[in-house]
Protein backbone atom coordinates (compact mmCIF):
# COMPACT_ATOMS: atom_id res chain seq x y z
CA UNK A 1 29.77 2.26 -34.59
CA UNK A 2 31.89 3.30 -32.02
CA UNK A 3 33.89 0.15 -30.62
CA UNK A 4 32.77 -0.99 -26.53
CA UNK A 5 34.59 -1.61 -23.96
CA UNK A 6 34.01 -2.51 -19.91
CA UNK A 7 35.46 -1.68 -16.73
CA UNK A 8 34.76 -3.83 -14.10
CA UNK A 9 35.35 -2.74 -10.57
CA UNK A 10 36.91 -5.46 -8.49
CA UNK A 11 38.63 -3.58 -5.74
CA UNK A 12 35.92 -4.54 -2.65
CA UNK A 13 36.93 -5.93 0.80
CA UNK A 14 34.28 -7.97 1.28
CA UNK A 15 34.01 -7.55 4.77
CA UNK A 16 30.65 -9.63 5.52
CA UNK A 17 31.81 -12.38 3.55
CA UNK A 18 34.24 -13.31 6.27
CA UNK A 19 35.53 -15.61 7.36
CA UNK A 20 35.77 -16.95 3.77
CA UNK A 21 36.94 -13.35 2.29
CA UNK A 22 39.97 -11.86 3.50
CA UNK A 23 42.08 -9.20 3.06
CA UNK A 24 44.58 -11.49 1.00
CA UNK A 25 41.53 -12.69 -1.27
CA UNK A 26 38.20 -10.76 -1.17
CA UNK A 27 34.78 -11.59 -1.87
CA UNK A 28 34.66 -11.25 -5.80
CA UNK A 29 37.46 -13.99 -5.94
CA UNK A 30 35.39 -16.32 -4.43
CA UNK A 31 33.22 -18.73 -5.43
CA UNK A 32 29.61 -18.95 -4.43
CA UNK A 33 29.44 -22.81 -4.76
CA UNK A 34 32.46 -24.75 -3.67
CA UNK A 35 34.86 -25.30 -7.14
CA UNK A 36 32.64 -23.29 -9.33
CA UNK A 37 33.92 -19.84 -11.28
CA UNK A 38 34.53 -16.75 -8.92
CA UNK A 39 31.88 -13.84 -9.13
CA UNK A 40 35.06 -11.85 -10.83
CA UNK A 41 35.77 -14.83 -13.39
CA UNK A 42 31.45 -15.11 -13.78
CA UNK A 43 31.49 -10.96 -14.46
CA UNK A 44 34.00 -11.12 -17.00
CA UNK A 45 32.59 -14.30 -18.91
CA UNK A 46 28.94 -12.57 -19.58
CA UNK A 47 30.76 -9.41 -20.85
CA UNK A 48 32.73 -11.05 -23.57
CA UNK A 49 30.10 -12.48 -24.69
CA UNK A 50 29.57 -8.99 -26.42
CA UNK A 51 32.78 -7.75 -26.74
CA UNK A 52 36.99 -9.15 -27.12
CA UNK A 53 38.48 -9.68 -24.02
CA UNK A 54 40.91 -7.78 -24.72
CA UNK A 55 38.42 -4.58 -24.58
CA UNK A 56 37.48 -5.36 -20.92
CA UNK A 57 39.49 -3.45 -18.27
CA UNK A 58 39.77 -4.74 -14.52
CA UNK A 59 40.36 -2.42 -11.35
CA UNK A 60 41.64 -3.90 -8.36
CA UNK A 61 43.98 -3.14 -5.90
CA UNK A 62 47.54 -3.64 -6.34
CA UNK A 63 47.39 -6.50 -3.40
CA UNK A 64 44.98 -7.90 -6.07
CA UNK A 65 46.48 -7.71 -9.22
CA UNK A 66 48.34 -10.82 -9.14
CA UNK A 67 45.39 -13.16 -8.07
CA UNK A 68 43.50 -11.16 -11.02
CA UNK A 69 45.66 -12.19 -13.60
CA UNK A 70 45.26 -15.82 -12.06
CA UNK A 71 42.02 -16.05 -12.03
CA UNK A 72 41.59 -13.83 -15.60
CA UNK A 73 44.95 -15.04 -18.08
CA UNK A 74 42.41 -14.18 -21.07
CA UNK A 75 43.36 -10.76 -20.16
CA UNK A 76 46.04 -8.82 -21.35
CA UNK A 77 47.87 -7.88 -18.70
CA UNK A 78 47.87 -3.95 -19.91
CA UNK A 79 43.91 -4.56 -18.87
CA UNK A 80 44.43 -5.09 -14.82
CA UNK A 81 44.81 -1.31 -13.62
CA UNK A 82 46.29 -1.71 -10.39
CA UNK A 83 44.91 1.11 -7.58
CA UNK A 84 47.74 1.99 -4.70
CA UNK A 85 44.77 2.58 -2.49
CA UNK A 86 40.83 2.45 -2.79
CA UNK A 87 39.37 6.08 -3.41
CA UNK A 88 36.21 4.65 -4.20
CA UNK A 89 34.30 4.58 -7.65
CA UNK A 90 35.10 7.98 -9.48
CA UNK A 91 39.02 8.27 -9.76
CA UNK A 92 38.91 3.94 -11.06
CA UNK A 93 35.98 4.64 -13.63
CA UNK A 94 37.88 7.83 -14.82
CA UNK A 95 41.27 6.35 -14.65
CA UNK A 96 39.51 3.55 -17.07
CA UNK A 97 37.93 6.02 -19.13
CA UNK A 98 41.40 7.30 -19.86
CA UNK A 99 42.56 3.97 -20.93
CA UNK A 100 39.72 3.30 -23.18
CA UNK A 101 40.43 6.78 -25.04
CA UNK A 102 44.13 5.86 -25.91
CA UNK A 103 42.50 2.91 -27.93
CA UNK A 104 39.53 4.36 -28.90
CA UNK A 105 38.44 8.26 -28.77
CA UNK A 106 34.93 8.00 -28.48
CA UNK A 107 34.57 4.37 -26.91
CA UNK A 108 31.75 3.09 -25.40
CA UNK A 109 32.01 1.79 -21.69
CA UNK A 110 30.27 -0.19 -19.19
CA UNK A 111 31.36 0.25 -15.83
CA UNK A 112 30.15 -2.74 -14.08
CA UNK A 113 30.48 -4.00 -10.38
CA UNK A 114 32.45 -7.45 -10.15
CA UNK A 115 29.90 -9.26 -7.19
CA UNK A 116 26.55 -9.01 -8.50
CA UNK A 117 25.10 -12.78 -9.02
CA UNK A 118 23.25 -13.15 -12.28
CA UNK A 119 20.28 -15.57 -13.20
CA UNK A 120 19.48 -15.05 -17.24
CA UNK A 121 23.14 -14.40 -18.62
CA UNK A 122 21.18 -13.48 -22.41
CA UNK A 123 18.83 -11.02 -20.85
CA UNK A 124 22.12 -9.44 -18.71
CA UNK A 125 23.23 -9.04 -22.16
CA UNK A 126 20.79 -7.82 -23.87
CA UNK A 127 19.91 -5.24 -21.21
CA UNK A 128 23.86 -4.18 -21.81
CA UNK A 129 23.50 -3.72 -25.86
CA UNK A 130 20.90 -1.83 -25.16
CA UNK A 131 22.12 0.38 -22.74
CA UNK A 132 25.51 1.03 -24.97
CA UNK A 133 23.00 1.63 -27.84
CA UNK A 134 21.40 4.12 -25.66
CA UNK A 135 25.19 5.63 -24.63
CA UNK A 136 26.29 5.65 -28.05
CA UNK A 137 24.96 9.34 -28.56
CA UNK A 138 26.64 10.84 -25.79
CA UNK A 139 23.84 10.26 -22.69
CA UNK A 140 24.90 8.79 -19.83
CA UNK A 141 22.42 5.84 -18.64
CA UNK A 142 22.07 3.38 -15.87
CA UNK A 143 20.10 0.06 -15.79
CA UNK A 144 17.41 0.31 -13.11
CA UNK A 145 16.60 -3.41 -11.98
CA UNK A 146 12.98 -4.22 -11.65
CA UNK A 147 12.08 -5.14 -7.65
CA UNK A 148 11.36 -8.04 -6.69
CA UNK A 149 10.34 -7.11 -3.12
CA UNK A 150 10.60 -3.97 -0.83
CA UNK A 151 13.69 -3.82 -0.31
CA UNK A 152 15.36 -0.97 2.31
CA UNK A 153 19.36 -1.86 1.15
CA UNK A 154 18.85 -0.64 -2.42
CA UNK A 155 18.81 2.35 -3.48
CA UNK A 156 16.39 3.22 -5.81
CA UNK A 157 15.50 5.32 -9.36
CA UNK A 158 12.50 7.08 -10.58
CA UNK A 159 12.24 6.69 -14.22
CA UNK A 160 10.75 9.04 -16.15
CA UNK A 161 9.27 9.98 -19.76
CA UNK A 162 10.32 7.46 -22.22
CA UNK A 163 13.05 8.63 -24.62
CA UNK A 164 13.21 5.12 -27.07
CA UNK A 165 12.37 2.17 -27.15
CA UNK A 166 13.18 0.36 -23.32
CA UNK A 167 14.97 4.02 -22.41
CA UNK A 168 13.40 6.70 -20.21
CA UNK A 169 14.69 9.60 -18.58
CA UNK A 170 15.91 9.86 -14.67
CA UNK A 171 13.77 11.74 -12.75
CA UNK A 172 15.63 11.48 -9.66
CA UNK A 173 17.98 9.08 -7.53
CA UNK A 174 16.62 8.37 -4.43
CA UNK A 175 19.03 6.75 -1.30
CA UNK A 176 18.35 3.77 0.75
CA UNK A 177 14.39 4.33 2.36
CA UNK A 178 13.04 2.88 5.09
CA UNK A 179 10.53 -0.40 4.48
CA UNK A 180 7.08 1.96 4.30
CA UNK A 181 8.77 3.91 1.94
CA UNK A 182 10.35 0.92 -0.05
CA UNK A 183 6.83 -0.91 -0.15
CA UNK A 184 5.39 2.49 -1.71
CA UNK A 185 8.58 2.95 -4.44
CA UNK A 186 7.85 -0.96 -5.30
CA UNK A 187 3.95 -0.30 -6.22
CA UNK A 188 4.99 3.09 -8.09
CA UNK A 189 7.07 1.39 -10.16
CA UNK A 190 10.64 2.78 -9.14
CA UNK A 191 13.24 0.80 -10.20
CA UNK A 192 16.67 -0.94 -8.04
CA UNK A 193 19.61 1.21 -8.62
CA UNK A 194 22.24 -1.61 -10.02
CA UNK A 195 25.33 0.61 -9.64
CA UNK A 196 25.98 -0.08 -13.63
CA UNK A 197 26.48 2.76 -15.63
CA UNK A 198 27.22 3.68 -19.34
CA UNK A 199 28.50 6.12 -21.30
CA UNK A 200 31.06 7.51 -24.03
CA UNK A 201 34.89 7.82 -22.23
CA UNK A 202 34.96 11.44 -24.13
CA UNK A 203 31.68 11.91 -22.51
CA UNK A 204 33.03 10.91 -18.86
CA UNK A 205 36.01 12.79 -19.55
CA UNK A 206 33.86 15.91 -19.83
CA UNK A 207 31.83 15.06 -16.62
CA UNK A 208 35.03 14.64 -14.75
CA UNK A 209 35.91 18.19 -16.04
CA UNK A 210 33.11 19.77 -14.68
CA UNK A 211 32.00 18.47 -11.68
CA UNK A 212 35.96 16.75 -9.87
CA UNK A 213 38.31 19.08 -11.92
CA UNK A 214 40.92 17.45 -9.36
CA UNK A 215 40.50 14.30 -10.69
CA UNK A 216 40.72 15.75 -14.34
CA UNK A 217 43.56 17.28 -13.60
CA UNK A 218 45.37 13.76 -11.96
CA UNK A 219 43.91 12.17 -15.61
CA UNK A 220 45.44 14.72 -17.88
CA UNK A 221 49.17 14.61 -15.98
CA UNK A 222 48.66 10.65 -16.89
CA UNK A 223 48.09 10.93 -20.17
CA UNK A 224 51.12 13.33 -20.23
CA UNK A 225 52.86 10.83 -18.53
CA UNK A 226 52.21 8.29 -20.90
CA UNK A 227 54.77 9.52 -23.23
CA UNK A 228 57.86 9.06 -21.56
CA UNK A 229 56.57 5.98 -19.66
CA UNK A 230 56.81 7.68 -16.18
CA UNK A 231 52.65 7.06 -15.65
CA UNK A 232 53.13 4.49 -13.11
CA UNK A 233 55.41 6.59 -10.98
CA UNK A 234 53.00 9.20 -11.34
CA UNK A 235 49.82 6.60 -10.52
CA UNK A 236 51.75 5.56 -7.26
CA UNK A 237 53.03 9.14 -6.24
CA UNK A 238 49.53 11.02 -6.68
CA UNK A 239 46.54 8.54 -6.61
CA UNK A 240 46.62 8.27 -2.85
CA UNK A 241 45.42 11.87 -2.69
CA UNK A 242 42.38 11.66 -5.26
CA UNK A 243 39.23 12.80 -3.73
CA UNK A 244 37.56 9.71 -2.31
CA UNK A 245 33.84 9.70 -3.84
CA UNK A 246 31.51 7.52 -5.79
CA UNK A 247 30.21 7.80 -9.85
CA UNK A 248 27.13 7.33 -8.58
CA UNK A 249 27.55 11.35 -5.95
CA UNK A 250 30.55 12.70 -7.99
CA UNK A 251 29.17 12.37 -11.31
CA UNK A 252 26.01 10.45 -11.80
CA UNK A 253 23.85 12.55 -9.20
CA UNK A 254 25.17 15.89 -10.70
CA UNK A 255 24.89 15.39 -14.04
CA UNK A 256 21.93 17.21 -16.19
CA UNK A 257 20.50 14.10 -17.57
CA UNK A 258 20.80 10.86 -17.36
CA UNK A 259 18.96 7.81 -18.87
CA UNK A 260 17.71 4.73 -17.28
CA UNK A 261 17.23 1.07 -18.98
CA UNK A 262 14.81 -1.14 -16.86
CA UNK A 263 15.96 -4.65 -16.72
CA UNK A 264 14.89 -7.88 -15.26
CA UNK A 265 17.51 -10.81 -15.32
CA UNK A 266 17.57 -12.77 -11.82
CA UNK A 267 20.04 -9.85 -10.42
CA UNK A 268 21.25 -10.47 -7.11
CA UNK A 269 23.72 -8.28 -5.16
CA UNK A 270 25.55 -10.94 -3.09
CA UNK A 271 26.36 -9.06 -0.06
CA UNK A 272 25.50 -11.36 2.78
CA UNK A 273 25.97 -14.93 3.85
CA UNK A 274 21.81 -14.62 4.08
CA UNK A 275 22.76 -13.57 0.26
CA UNK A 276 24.61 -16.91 -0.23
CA UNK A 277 21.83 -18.86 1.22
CA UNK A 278 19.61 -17.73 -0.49
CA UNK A 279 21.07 -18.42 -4.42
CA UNK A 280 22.24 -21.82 -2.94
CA UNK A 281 20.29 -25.20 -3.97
CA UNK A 282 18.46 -26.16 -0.40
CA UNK A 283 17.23 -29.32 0.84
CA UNK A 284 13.65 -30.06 1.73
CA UNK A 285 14.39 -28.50 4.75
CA UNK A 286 15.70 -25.33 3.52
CA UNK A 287 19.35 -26.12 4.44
CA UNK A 288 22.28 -25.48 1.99
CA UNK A 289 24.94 -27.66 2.91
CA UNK A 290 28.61 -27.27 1.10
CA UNK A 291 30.03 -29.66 2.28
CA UNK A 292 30.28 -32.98 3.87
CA UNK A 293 27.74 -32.73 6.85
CA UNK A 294 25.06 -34.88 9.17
CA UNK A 295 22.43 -32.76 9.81
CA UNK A 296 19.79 -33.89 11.91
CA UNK A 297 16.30 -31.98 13.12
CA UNK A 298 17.87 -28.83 11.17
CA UNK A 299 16.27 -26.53 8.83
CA UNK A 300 17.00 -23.46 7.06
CA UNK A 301 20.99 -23.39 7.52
CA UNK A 302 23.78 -22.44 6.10
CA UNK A 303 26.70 -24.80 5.94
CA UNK A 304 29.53 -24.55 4.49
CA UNK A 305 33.43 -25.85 5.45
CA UNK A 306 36.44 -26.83 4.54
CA UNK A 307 37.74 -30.12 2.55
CA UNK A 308 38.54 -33.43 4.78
CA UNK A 309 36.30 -32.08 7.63
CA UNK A 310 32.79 -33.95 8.54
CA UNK A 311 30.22 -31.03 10.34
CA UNK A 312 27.41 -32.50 12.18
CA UNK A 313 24.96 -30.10 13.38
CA UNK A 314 21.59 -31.44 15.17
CA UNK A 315 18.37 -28.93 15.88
CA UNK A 316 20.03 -25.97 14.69
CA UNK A 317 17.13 -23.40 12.79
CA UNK A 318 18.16 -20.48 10.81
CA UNK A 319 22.12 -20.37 11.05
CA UNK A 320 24.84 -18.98 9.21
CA UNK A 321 28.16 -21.67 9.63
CA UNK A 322 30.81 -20.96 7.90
CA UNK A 323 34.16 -23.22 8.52
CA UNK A 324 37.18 -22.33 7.76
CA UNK A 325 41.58 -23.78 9.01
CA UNK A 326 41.51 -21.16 10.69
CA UNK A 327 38.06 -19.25 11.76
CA UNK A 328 35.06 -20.47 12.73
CA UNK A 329 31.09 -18.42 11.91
CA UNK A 330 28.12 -19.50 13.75
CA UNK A 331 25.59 -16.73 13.92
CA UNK A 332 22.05 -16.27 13.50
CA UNK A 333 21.09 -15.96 9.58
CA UNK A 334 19.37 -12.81 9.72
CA UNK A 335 22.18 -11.12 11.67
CA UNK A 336 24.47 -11.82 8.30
CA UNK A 337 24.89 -8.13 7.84
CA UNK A 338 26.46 -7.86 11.13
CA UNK A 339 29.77 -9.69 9.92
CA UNK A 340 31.41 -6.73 9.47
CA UNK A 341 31.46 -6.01 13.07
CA UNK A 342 33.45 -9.27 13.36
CA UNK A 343 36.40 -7.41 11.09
CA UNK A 344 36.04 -4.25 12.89
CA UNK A 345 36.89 -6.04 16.07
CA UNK A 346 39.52 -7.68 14.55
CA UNK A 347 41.09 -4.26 13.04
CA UNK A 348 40.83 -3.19 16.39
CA UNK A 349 43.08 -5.76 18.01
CA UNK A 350 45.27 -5.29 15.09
CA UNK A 351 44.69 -9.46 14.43
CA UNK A 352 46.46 -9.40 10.84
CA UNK A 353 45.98 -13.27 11.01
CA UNK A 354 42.29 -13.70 10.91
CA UNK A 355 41.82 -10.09 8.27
């Protein structure tokens, strides 16, 4: 059996997670309940509970790399690939993939997002044996996740005939739809797209070739590089010009077949304070409150600040507060997603202090 390995892709901003993630420390370094394990630290705990840690890669950006190593000091520090800049999923899965080979030809990988929040750790694992299983022969697979709702901020995948035992084929990946269409893809059985994804690094290596032959080309001059030690040179010289695009349109989308895993273990994408609220433990009211807080004639809030500071809130429904030294969030719980506009104004003012 071939040996496994992970990558786990850590270099997100964040941006609607703000005012708690920043720039200096993103949203998969935080914690989702105040002292608990960061999403990063949570990722990398269910995965080597299959595998060594020291077969489990971490990409981040080089602003990142020292918190990384912080938070992670089971890694070795060989396993924290450092990107110059973000150019998005493709050149850090193949820049893994290229790692993995110098250990292990035909290793198996799982390339795994850092921020999703996971319910049944044994099922999550389970669902991952069986999707390297499924890898192990050269296919590239994903794990669909099995909807709990119609949801319009997923996109989705059509599984088709079965191939083994919990394995079917991918009919097609289908983008974000609108809420008819996502209440019609629930009742036919279509499947979350989890953005995990599985396969042999020869195999990737191959996919690479064919369908970014720039990004090929950047992997093969590193390998080159390897020899004479000048690889980082070459990493920070060349990676800023890597074709920006994701695994999921460079490769995944393109390829001739790929393989699909259904799953169901309490998978959450945290991308939202209304995300945050919602995984929290809530009072009869349906108020999550981290912190020390009166709350009076309040119900379904969020609440959260910082250490040494009492918040009283009094007939407040359906709010997002988030304190922090030195920003303060009050908006309306279902407008979470519309945090980001909050950074984009501060980009444009050029307010490095409160990124």
């Amino acid at each position: 059996m071939s040996k496994r390995f992970a990558c786990i892709m850590a270099g997100g901003s964040g941006t609607r997670f703000w005012p708690q993630s920043r720039a200096v420390k993103p949203k998969q370094f935080l914690a989702l309940q105040a002292g608990g394990e960061s999403l990063l630290q949570a990722a990398v705990r269910r995965v080597a509970r299959i595998m060594p840690s020291a077969h489990i890669f971490v990409v981040t950006s080089q602003r990142h790399a020292q918190l990384t190593a912080e938070q992670l000091p089971e890694l070795p520090a060989a396993n924290i690939l450092a990107e110059p800049s973000g150019r998005n999923t493709s050149p850090c899965v193949g820049w893994a993939a290229a790692h993995v080979q110098r250990l292990e030809e035909r290793g198996v990988m799982a390339v795994l997002p850092a921020d999703p929040h996971i319910d049944d750790d044994d099922a999550y694992c389970a669902t991952l044996e069986r999707a390297l299983d499924a890898a192990e022969g050269g296919g590239l697979v994903t794990v669909g996740i099995e909807p709990t709702r119609p949801e319009t901020g997923y996109g989705y995948v059509e599984p088709g005939e079965q191939l083994s035992e919990g394995v079917r084929r991918v009919a097609r990946f289908i983008e974000k739809p609108d809420e008819e269409r996502a209440r019609q893809f629930v009742r036919d059985g279509l499947l979350w797209n989890s953005g995990m994804f599985f396969f042999r690094a020869d195999v990737i290596r191959r996919e690479v070739s064919e369908h970014l032959p720039e990004l090929a080309a950047f992997l093969s001059r590193c390998d080159a590089a390897l020899a004479d030690g000048s690889e980082d040179a070459l990493v920070q010289r060349e990676y800023d010009s890597l074709p920006s695009i994701s695994i999921d349109y460079g490769i995944m989308e393109r390829a001739k077949e790929i393989q699909v895993v259904a799953a169901s273990f309490g998978w959450h994408d945290v991308g939202s304070w209304m995300s945050a609220w919602e995984l929290a433990p809530r009072d009869e009211d349906d108020n999550a409150v981290l912190t020390d807080a009166v709350v009076i004639d309040s119900s379904g809030c969020y609440i959260r600040g910082v250490e040494g500071k009492l918040i009283a809130a009094v007939g407040l429904r359906d709010l997002v507060i988030v304190d922090t030294p030195d920003a303060l969030l009050i908006l309306p719980r279902e407008r979470a997603q519309d945090v980001r506009a909050i950074v984009d104004e501060l980009k444009k003012r050029d307010d490095e202090e409160h990124l």
